[in-house]
Protein backbone atom coordinates (compact mmCIF):
# COMPACT_ATOMS: atom_id res chain seq x y z
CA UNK A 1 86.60 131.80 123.21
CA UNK A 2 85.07 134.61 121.31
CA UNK A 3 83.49 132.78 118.38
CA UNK A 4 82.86 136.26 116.39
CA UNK A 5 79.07 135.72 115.61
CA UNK A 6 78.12 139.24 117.53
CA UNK A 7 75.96 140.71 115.26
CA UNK A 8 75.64 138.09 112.84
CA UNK A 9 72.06 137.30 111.18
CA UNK A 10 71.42 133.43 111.14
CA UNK A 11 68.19 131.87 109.89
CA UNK A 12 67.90 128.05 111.39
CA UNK A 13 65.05 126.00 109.89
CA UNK A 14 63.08 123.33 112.20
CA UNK A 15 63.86 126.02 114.99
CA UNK A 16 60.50 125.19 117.07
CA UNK A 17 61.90 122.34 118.95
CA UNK A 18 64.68 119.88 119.52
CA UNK A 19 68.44 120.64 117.78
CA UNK A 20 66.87 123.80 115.54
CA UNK A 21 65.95 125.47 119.09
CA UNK A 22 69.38 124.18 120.33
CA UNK A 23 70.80 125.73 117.08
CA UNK A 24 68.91 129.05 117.27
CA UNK A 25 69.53 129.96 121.20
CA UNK A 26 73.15 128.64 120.75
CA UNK A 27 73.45 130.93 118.24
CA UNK A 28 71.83 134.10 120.02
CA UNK A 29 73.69 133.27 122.96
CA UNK A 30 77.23 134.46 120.93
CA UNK A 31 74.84 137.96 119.77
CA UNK A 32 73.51 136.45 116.22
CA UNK A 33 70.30 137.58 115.34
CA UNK A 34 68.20 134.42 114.72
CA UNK A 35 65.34 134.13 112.70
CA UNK A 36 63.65 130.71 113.56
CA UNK A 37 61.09 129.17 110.91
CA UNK A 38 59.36 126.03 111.20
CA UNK A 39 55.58 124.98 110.01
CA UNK A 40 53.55 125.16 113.01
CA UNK A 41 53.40 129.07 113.74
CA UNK A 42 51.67 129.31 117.73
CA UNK A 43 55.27 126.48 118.46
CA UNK A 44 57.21 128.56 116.79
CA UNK A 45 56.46 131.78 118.21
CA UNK A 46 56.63 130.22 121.96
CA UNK A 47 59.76 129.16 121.09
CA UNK A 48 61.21 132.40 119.63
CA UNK A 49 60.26 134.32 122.51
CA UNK A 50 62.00 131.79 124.98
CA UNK A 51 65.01 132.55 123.13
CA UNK A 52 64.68 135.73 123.28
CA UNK A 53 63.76 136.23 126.59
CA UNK A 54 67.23 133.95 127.47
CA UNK A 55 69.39 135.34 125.33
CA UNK A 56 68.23 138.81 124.76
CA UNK A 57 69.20 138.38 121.15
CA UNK A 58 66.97 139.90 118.21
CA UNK A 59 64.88 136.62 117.62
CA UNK A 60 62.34 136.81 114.46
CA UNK A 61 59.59 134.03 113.82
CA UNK A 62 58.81 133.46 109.81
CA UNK A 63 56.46 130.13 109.87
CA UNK A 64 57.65 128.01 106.73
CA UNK A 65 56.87 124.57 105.20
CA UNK A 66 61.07 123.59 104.39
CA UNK A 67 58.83 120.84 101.83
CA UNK A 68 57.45 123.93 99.63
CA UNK A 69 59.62 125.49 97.27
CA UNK A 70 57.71 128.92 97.72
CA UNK A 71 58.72 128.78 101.54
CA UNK A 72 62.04 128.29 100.93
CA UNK A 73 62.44 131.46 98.77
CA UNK A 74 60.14 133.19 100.75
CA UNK A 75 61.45 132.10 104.49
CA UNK A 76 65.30 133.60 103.18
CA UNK A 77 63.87 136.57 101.86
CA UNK A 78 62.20 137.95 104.78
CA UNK A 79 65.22 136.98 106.99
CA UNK A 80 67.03 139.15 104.88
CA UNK A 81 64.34 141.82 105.34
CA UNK A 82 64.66 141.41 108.85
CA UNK A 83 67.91 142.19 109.79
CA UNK A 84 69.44 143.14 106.69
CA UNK A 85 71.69 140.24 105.45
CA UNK A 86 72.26 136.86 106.07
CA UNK A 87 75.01 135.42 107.60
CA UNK A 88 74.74 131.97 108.90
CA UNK A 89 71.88 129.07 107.55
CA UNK A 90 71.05 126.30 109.16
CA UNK A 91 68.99 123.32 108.02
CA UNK A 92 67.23 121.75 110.25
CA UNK A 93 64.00 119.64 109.88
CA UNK A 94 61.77 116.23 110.81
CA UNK A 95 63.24 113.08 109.77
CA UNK A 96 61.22 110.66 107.72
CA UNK A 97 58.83 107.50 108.89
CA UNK A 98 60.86 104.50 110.49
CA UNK A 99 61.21 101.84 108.50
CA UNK A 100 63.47 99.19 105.76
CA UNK A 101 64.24 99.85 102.52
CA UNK A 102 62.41 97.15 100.93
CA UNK A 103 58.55 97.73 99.82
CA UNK A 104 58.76 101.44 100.49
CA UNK A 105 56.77 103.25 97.74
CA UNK A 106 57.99 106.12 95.22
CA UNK A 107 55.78 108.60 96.86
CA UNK A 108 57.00 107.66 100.52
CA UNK A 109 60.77 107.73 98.32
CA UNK A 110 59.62 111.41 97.18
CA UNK A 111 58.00 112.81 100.37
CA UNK A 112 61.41 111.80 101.92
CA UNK A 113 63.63 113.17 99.74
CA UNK A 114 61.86 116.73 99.23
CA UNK A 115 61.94 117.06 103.35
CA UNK A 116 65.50 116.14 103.59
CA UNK A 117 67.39 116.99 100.75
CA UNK A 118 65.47 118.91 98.43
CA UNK A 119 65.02 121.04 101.16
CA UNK A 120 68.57 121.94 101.59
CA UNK A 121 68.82 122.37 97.97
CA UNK A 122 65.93 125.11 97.68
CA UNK A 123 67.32 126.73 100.72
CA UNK A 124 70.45 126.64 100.09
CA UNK A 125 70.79 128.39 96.28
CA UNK A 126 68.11 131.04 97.83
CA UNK A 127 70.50 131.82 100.39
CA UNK A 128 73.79 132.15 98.60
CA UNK A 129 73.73 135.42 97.25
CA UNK A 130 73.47 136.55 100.40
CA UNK A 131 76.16 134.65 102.13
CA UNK A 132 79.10 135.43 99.11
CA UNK A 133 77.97 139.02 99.75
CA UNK A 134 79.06 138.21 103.71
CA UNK A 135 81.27 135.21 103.49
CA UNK A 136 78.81 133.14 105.21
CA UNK A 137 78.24 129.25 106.09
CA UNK A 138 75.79 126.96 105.73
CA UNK A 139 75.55 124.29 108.39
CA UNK A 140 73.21 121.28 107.79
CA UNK A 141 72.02 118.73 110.18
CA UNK A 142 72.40 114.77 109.07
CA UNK A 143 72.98 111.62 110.98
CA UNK A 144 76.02 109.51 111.49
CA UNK A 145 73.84 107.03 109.70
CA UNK A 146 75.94 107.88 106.70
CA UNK A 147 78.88 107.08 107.98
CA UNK A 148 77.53 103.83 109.82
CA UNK A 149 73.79 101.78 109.20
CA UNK A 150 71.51 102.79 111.57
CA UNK A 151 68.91 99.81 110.83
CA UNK A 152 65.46 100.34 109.85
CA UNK A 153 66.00 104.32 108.93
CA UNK A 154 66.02 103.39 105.28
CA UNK A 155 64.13 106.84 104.14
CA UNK A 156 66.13 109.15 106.67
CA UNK A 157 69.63 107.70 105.64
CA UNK A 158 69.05 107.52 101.91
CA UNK A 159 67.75 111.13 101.90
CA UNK A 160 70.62 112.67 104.14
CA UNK A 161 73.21 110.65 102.26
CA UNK A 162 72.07 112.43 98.90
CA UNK A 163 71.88 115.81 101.19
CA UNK A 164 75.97 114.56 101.90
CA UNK A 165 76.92 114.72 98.43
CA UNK A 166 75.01 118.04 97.54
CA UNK A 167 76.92 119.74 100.74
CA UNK A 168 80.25 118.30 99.29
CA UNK A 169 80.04 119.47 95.73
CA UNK A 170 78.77 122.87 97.11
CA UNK A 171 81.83 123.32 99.82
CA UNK A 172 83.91 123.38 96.62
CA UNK A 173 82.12 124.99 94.23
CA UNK A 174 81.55 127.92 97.04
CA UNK A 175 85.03 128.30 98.98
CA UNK A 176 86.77 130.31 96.70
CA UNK A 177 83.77 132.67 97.15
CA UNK A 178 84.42 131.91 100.95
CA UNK A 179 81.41 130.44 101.77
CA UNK A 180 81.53 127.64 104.02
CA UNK A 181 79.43 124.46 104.00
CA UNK A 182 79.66 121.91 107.07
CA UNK A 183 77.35 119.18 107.81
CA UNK A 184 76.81 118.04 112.06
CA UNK A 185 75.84 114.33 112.97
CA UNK A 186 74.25 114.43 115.41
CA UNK A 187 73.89 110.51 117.30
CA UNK A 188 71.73 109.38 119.87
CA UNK A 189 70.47 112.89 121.26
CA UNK A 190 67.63 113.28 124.26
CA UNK A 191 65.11 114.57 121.40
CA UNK A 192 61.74 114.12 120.11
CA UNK A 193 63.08 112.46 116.85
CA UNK A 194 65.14 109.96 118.94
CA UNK A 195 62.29 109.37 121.02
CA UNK A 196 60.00 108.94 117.95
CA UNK A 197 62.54 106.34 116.55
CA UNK A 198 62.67 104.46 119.91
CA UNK A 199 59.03 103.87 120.49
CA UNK A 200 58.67 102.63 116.37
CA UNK A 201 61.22 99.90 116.89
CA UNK A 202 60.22 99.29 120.40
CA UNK A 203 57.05 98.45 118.73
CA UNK A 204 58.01 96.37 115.84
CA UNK A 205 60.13 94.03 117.76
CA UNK A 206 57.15 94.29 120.81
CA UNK A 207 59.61 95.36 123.64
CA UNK A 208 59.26 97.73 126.01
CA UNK A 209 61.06 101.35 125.27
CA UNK A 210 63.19 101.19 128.57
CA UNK A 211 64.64 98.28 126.31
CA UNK A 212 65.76 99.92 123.49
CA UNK A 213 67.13 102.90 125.61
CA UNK A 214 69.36 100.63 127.13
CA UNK A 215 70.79 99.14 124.14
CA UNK A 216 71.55 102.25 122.65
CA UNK A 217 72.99 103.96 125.47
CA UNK A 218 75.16 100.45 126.02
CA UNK A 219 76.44 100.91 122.03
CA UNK A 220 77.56 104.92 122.81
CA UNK A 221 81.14 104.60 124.63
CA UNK A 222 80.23 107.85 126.48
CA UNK A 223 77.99 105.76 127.78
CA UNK A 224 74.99 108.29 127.74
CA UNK A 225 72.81 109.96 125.43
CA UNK A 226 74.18 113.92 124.16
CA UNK A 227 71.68 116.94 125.12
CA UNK A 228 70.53 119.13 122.17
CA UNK A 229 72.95 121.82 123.73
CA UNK A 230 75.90 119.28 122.97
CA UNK A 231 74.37 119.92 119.03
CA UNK A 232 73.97 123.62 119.17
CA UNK A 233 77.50 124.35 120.64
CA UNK A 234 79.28 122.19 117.13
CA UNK A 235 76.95 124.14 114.93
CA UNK A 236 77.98 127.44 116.83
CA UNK A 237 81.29 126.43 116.20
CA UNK A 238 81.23 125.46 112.37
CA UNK A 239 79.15 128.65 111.30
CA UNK A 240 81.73 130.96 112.97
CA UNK A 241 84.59 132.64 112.39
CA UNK A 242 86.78 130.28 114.76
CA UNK A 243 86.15 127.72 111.91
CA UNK A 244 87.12 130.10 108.69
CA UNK A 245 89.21 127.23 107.54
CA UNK A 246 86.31 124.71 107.97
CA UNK A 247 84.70 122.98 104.98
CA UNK A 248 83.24 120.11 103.67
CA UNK A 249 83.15 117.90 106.45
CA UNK A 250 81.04 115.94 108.17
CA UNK A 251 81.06 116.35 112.00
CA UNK A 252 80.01 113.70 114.32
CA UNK A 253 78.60 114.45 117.61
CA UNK A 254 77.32 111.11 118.86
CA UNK A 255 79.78 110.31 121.97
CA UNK A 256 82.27 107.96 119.92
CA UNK A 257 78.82 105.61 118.65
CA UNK A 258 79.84 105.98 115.12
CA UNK A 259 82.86 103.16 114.42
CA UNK A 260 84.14 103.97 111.14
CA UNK A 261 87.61 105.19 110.69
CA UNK A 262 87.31 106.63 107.63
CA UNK A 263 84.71 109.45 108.53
C-alpha cells in the first residue's frame, strides 16, 4: 500500500531512541523527509545518520529541549527551513519518574506536565500554520494508561490524559482546516522506557526483573511484548494520506493488553 508520504517533511520529537527513531525511519522509509530533534545532540546525530544511511531519506538533526518553550518554536522553525514546509509532527518524548499519586510534590506535578503535555501544546500551535498551509497531521504518542490504570505511573498517566483532551479539542477545532490530530498507545513495547518502568517496580516490590517481565507479557493476549517497529508502522499510517478520514482517536497498539470496551 502506497501510504502517499513521498516527499513529505515530518519533524518527530524524542527521535534519538526508542518509538521517535521507530517513528522517524518509519517515516523515511515511505520518502518523508525527517527532521529528528531530541536533547542530547552526539545521540541524536548517530541516530539521524542511521536513518539515513537505511533509508536514504533526507534526515536533518535540530537538538531541542521539548521542556523549553524557546525549543519548541525554534525546533519547528528550522524544520521548516530545512525542507521547506511541514507536513507531518510527531510528539514524542521521556515519560515521567515511576511512582503513586499520593505525596508527589507540585514541582514533580509541574516538571511532569511541561514534558508531557505542555510540550505538545507549544509544539503543536508552532506547527499549525504550517500544516493548514499543507493539510497536515499531528500524531502524538500516549499510553493505553488512559484508557486502563497502569499502577504506579501516576505522573505519566495524569500528564498524557490532559495531553488526551488537548488532542481532542484540537482534532475539532482543526478538521475543517483539514488538519488531522491522532494520538498512538503504545503498550508494553521492547524499549528503554518499558525497561526503565520494569526495573523501578521490580525494585519497590524487591523482585527480580525476569519477574515482572513475565507478568506483563502473561497480561498481553498476544502473549509477547510489540517491537518499536510495531509503533512506527501505526504512526506511518495515521500521519498519511491512507488515513485522510482519520481524527481524534486514540489508537492502541499494545497486543489486545488494554480491556476496556469503550476505547
Amino acid at each position: 500500500m502506497d501510504l502517499g508520504l513521498a516527499g513529505k517533511v515530518a519533524l518527530v520529537t524524542g527521535a534519538s531512541r526508542g518509538l521517535g527513531r521507530a517513528a522517524a525511519e518509519r517515516l523515511a522509509a515511505e520518502g518523508a523527509r525527517v527532521v529528528m530533534s531530541a536533547r542530547s545532540a552526539g545521540t541524536l546525530g548517530h541516530a539521524a545518520a542511521a536513518v539515513h544511511a537505511t533509508t536514504g531519506a533526507g534526515v536533518r538533526a535540530i537538538p531541542a529541549d521539548v521542556t523549553d518553550r524557546d525549543d519548541c518554536d525554534r525546533v519547528v522553525a528550522e524544520a521548516v527551513e530545512a525542507f521547506g514546509g511541514l507536513d507531518v509532527l510527531v510528539t514524542s518524548m521521556g515519560g515521567p519518574p515511576y511512582g503513586a499519586a499520593a505525596g508527589r510534590t507540585d514541582a514533580e506535578w509541574e516538571a511532569a506536565l511541561e514534558l508531557v503535555m505542555m510540550s505538545v501544546v507549544r509544539l503543536a500551535r508552532a506547527a499549525l500554520p504550517h500544516l493548514r498551509e499543507r493539510r497536515g497531521a499531528i500524531v502524538n504518542i500516549t499510553t493505553p494508561g488512559v484508557h486502563q490504570l497502569i499502577p504506579a505511573t501516576a505522573l505519566s498517566t495524569v500528564a498524557r490524559l490532559a495531553t488526551t483532551g488537548f488532542a481532542k479539542h484540537l482534532a475539532t477545532e482543526v478538521a475543517a482546516d483539514g488538519v488531522r490530530v491522532n494520538n498512538v498507545l503504545p503498550g508494553w513495547i521492547a524499549s528503554d522506557r518499558t525497561a526503565t518502568l520494569a526495573e523501578a517496580e521490580a525494585a519497590e516490590r524487591n523482585v527480580a526483573v525476569d519477574a515482572v517481565y513475565a507478568e506483563q507479557t502473561a497480561a498481553i493476549p498476544m502473549g509477547r511484548f510489540g517491537d518499536p517497529a510495531d509503533v512506527g508502522d501505526a504512526i506511518a499510517f495515521l500521519a498519511s494520506e491512507r488515513a485522510g478520514y482519520v481524527t481524534g482517536v486514540n489508537l492502541r497498539v499494545d497486543g489486545g493488553w488494554a480491556a476496556s470496551t469503550v476505547a
